[in-house]
PDB file of N, CA and C in Angstrom:
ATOM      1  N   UNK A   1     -44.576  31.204 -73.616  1.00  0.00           N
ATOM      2  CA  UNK A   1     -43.732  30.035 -73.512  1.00  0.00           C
ATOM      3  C   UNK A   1     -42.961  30.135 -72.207  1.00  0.00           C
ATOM      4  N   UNK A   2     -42.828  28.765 -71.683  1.00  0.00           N
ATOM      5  CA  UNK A   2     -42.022  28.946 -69.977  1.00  0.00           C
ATOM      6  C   UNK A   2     -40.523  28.206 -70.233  1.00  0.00           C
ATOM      7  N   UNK A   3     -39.662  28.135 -70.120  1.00  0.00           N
ATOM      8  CA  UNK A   3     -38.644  27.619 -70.305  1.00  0.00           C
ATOM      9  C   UNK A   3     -37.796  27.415 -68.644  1.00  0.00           C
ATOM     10  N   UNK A   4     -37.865  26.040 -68.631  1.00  0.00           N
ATOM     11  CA  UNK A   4     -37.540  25.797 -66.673  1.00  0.00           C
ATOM     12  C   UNK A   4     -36.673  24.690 -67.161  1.00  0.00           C
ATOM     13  N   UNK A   5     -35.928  24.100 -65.331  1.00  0.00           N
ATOM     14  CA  UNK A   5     -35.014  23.095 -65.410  1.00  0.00           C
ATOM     15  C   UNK A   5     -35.649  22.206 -64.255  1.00  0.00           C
ATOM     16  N   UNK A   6     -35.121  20.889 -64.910  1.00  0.00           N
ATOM     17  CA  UNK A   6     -35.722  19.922 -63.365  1.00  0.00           C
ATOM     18  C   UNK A   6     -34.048  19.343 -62.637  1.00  0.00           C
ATOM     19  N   UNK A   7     -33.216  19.787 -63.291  1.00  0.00           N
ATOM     20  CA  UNK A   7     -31.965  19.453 -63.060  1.00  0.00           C
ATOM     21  C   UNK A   7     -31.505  20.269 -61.655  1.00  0.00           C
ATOM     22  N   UNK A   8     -31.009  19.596 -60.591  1.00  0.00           N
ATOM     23  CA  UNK A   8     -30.453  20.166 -59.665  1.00  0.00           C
ATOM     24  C   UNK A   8     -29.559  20.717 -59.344  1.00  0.00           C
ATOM     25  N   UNK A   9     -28.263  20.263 -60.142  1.00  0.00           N
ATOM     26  CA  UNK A   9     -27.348  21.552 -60.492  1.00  0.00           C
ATOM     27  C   UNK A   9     -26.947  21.446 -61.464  1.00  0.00           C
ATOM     28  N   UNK A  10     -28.244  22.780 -62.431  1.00  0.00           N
ATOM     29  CA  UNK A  10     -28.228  23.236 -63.373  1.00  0.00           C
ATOM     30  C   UNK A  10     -27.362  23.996 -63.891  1.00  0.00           C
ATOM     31  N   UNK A  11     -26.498  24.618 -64.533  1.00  0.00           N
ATOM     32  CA  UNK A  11     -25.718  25.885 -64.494  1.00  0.00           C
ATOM     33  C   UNK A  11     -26.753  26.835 -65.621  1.00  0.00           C
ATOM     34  N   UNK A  12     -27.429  25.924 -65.895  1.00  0.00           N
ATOM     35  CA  UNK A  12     -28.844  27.277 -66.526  1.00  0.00           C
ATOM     36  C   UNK A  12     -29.489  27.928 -65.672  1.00  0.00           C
ATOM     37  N   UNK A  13     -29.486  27.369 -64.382  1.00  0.00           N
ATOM     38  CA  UNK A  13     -30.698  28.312 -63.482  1.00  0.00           C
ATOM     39  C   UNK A  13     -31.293  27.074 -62.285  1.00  0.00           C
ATOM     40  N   UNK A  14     -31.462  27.875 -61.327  1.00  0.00           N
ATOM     41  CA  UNK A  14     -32.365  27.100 -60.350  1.00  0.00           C
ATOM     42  C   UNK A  14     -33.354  26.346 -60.523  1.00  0.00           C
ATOM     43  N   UNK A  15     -33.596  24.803 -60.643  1.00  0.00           N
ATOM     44  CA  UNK A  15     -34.903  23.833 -60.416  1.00  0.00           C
ATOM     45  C   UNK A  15     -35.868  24.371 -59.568  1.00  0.00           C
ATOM     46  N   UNK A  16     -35.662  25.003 -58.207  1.00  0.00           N
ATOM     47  CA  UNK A  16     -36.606  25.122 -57.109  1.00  0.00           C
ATOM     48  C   UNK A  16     -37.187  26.604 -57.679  1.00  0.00           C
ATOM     49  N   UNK A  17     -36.344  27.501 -58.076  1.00  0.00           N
ATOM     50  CA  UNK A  17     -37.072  28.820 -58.656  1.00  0.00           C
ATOM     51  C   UNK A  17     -38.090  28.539 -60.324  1.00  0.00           C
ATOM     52  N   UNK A  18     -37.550  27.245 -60.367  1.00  0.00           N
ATOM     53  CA  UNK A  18     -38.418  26.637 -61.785  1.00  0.00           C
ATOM     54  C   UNK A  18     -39.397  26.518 -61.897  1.00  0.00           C
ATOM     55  N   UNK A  19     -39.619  25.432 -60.518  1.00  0.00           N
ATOM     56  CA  UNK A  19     -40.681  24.868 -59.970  1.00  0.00           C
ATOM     57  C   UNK A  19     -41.572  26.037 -59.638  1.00  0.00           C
ATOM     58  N   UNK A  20     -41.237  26.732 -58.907  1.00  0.00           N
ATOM     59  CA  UNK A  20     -41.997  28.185 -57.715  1.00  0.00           C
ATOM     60  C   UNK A  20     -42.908  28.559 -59.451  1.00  0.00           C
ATOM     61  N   UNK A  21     -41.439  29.210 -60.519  1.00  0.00           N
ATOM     62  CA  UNK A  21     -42.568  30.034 -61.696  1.00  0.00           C
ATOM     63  C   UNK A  21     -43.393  28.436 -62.417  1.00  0.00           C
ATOM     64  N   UNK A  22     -43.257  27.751 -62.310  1.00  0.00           N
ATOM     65  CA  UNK A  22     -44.312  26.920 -62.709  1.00  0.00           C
ATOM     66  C   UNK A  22     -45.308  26.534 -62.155  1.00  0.00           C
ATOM     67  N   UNK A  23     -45.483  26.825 -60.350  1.00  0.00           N
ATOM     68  CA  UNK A  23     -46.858  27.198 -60.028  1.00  0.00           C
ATOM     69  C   UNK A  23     -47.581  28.172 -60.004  1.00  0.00           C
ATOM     70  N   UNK A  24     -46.933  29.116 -59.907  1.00  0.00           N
ATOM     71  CA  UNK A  24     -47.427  30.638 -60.389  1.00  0.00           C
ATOM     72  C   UNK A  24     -47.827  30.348 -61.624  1.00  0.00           C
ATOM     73  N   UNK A  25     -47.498  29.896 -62.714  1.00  0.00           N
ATOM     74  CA  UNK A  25     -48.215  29.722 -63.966  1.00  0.00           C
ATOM     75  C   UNK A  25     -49.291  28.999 -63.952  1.00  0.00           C
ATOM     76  N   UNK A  26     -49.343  27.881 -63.533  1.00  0.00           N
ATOM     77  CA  UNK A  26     -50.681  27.083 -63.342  1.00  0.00           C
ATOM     78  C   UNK A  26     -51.337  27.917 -62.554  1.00  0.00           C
ATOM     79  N   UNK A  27     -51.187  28.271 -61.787  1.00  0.00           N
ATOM     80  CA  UNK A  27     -52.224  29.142 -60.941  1.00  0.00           C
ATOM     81  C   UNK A  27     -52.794  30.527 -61.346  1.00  0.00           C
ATOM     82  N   UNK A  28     -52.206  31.071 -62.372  1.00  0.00           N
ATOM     83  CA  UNK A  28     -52.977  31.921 -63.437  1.00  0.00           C
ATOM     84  C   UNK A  28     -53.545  31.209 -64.381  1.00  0.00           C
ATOM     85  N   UNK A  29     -52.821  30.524 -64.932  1.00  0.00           N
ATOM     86  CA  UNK A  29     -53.743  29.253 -66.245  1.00  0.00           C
ATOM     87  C   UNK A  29     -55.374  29.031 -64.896  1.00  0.00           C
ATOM     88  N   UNK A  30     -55.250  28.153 -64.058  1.00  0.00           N
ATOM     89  CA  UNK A  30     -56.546  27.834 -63.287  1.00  0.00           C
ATOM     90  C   UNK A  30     -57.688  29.244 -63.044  1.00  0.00           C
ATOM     91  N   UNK A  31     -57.217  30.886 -63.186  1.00  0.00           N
ATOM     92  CA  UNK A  31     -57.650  31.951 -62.897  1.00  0.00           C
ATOM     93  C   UNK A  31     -57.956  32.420 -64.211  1.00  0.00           C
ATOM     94  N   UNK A  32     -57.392  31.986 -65.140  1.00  0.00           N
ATOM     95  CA  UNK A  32     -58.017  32.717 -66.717  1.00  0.00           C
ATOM     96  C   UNK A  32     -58.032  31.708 -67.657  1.00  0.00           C
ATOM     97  N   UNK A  33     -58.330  30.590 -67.645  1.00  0.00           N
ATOM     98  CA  UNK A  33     -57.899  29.251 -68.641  1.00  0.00           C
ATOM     99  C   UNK A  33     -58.419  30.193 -70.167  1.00  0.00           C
ATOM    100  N   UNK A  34     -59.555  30.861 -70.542  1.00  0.00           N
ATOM    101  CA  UNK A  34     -59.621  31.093 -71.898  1.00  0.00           C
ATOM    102  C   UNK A  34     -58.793  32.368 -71.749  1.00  0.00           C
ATOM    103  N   UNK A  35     -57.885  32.672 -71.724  1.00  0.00           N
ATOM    104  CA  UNK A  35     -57.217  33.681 -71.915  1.00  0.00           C
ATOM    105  C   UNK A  35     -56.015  33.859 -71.950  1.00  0.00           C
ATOM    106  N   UNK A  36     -55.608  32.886 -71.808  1.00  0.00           N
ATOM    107  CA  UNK A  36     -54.017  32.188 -71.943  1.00  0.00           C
ATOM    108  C   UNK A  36     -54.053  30.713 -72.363  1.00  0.00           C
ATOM    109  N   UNK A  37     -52.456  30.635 -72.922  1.00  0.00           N
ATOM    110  CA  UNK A  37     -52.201  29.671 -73.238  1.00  0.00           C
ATOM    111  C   UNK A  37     -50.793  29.341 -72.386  1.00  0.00           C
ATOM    112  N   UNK A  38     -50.485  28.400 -72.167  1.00  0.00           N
ATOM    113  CA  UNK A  38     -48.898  28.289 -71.702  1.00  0.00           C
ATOM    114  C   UNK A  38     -48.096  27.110 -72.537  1.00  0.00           C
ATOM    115  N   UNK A  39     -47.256  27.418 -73.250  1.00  0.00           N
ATOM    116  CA  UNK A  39     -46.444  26.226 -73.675  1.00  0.00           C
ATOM    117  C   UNK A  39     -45.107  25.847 -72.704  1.00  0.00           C
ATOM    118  N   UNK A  40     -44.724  25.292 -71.951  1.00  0.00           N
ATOM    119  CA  UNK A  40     -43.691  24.631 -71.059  1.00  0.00           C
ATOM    120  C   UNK A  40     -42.745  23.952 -71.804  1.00  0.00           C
ATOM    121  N   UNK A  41     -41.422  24.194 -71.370  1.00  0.00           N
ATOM    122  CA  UNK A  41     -40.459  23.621 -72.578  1.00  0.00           C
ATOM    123  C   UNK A  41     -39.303  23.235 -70.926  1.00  0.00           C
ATOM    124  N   UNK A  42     -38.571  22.125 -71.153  1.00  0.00           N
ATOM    125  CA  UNK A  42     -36.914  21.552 -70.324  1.00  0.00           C
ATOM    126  C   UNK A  42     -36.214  22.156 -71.350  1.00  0.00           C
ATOM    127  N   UNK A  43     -35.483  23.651 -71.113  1.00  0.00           N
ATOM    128  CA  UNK A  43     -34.297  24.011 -71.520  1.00  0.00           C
ATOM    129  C   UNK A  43     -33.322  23.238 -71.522  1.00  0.00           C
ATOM    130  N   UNK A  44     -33.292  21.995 -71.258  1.00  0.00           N
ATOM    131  CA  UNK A  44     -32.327  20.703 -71.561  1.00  0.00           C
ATOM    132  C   UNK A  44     -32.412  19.971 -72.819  1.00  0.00           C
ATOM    133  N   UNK A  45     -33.482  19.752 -72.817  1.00  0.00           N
ATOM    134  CA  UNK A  45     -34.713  18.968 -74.165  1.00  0.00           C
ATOM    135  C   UNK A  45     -33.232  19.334 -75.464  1.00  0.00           C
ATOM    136  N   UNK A  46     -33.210  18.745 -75.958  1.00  0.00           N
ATOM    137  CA  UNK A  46     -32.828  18.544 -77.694  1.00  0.00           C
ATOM    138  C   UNK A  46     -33.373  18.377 -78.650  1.00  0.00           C
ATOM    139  N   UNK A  47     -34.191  18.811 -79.423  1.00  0.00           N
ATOM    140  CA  UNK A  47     -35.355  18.929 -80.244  1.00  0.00           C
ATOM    141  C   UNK A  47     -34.306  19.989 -81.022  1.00  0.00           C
ATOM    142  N   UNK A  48     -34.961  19.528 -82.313  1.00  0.00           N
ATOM    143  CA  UNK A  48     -34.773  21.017 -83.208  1.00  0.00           C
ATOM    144  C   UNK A  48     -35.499  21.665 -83.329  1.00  0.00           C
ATOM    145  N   UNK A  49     -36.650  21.483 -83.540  1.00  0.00           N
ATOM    146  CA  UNK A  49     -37.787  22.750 -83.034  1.00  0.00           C
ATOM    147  C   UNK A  49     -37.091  23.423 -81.837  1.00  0.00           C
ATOM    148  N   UNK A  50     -37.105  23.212 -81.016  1.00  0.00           N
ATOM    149  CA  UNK A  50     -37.027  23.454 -79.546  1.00  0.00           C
ATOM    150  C   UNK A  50     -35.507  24.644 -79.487  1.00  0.00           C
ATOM    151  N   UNK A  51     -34.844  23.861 -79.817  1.00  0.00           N
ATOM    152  CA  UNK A  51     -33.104  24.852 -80.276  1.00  0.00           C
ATOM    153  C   UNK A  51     -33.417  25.724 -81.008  1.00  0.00           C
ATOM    154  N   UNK A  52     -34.420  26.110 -82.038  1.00  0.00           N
ATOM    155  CA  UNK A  52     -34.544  26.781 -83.015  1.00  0.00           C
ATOM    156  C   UNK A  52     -35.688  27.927 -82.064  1.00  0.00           C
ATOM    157  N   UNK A  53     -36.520  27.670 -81.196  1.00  0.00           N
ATOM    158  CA  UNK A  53     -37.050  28.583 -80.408  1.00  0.00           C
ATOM    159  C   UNK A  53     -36.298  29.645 -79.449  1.00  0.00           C
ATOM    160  N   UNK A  54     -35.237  28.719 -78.979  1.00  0.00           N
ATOM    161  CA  UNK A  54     -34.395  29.062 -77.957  1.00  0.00           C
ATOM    162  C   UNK A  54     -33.116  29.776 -78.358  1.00  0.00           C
ATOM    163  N   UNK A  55     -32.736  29.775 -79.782  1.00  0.00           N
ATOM    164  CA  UNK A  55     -32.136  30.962 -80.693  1.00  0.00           C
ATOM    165  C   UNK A  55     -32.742  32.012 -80.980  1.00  0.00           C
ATOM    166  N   UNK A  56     -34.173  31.955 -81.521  1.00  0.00           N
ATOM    167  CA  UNK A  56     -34.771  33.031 -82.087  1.00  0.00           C
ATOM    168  C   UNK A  56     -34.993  33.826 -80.455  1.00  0.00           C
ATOM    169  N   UNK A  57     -35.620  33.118 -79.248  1.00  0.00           N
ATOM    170  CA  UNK A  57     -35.842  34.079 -78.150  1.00  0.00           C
ATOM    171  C   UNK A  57     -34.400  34.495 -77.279  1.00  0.00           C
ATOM    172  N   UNK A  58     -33.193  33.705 -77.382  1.00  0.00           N
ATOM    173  CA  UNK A  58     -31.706  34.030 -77.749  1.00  0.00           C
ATOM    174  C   UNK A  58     -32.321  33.690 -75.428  1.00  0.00           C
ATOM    175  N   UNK A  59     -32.769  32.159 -75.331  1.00  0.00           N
ATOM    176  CA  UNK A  59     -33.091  31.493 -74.196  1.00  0.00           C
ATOM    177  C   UNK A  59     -31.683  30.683 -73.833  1.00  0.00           C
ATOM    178  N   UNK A  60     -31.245  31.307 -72.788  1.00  0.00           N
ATOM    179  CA  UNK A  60     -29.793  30.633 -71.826  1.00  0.00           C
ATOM    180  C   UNK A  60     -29.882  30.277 -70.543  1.00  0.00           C
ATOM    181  N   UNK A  61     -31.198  30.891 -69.658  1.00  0.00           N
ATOM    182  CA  UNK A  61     -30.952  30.788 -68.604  1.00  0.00           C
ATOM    183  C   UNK A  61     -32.386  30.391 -68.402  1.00  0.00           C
ATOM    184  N   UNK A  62     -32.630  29.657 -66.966  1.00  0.00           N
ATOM    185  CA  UNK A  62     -34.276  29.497 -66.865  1.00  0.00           C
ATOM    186  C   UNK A  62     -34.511  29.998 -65.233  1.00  0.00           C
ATOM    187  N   UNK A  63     -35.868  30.413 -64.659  1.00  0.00           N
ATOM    188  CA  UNK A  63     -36.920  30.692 -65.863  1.00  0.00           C
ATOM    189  C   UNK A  63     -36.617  31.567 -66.284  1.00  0.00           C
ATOM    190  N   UNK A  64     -37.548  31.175 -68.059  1.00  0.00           N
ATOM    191  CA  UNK A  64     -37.299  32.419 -68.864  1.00  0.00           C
ATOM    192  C   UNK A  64     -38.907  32.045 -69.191  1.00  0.00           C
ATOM    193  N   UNK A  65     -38.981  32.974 -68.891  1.00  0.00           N
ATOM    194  CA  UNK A  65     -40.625  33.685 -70.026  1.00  0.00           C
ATOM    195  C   UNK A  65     -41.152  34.169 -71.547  1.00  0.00           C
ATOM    196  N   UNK A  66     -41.268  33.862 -72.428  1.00  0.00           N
ATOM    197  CA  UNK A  66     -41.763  34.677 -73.729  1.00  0.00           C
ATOM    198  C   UNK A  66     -43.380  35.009 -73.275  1.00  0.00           C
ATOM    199  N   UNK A  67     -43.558  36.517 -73.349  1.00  0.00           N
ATOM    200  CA  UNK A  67     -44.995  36.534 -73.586  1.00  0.00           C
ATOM    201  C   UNK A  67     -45.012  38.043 -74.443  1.00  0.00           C
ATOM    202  N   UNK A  68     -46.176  37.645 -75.044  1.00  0.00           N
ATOM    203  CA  UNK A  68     -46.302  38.760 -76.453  1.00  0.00           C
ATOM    204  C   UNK A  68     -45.280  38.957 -76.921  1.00  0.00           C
ATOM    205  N   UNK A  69     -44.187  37.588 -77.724  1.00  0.00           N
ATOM    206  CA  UNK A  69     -43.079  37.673 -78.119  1.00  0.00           C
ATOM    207  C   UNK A  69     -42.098  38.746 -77.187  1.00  0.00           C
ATOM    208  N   UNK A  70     -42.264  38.923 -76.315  1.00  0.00           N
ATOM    209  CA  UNK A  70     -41.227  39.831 -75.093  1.00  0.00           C
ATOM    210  C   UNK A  70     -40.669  38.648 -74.318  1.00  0.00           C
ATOM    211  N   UNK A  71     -39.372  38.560 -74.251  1.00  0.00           N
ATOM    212  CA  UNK A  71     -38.544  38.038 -73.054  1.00  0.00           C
ATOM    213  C   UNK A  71     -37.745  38.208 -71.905  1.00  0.00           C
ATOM    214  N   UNK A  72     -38.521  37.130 -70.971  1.00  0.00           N
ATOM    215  CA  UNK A  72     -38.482  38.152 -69.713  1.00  0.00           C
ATOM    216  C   UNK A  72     -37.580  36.801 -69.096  1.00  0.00           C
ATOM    217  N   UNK A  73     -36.175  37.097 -68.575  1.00  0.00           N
ATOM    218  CA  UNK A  73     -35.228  36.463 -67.714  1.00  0.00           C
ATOM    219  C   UNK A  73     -34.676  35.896 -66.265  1.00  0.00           C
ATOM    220  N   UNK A  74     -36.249  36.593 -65.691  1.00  0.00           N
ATOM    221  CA  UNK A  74     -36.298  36.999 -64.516  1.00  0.00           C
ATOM    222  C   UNK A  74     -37.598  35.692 -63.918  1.00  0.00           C
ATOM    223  N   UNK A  75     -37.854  36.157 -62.473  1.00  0.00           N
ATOM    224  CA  UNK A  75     -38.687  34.874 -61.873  1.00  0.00           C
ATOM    225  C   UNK A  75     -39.673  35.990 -62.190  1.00  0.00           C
ATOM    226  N   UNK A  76     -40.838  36.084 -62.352  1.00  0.00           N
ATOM    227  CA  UNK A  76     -41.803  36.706 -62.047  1.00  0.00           C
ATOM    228  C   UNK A  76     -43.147  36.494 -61.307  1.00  0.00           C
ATOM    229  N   UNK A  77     -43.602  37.418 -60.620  1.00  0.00           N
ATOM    230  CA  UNK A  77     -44.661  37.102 -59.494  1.00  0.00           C
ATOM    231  C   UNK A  77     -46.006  36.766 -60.348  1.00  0.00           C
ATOM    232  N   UNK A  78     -46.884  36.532 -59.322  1.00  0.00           N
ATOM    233  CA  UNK A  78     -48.618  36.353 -59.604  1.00  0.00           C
ATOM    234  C   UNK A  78     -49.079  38.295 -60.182  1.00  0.00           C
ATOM    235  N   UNK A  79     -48.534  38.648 -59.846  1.00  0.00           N
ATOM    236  CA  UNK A  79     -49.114  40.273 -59.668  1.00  0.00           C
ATOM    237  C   UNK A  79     -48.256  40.923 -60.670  1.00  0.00           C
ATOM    238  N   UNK A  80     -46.857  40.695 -60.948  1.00  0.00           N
ATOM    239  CA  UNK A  80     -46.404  41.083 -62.698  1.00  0.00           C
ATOM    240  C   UNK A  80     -46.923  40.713 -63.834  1.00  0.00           C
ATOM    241  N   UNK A  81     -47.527  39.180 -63.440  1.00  0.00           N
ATOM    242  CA  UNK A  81     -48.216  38.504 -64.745  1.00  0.00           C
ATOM    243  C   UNK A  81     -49.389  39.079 -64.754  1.00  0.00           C
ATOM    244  N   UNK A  82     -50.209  38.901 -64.357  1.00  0.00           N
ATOM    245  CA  UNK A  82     -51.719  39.406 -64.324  1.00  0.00           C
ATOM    246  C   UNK A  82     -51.518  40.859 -64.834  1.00  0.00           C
ATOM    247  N   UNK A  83     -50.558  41.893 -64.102  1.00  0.00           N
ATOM    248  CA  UNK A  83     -50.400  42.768 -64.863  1.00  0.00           C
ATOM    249  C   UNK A  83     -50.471  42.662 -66.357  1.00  0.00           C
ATOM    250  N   UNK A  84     -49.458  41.896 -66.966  1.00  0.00           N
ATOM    251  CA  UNK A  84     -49.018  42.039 -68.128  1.00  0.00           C
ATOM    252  C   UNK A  84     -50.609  41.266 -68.931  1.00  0.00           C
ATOM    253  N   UNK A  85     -51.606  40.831 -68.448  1.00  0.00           N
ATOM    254  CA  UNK A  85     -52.491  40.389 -69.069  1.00  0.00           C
ATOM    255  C   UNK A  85     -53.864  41.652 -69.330  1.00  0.00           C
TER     256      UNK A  85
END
């Protein structure tokens, strides 16, 4: 799961560092499509599903990453992810 902002001043986190891990994600999705999945979420969004994700992964700041239920808070590169695959 990716959790980003399109808001420009966010006090969750940078739009432009949002954007950056959301092409890095497509651009592994385009390098392994059967081997990942990506769900994309606006840490703004109001959903109760959505609030109820963002408690259980205890999501405040973006980007935030869930992968193999691990959460990661940080921007991460092309070459950490692939690692982690």
């Amino acid at each position: 799961m990716y959790f980003y902002t399109n808001k420009k001043d966010d006090e969750k986190g940078d739009f432009k560092i949002s954007e950056e891990q959301g092409f890095i994600l497509d651009d592994l999705y385009k390098r392994y499509p059967n081997q990942i999945v990506i769900f994309s979420f606006d840490i703004n969004t109001d959903n109760p599903a959505l609030n109820s994700l963002k408690e259980v992964y205890n999501i405040t700041k973006v980007p935030t990453l869930v992968v193999n239920d691990q959460t990661y808070t940080i921007f991460l590169s092309l070459a950490q992810l692939k690692d982690m695959l």
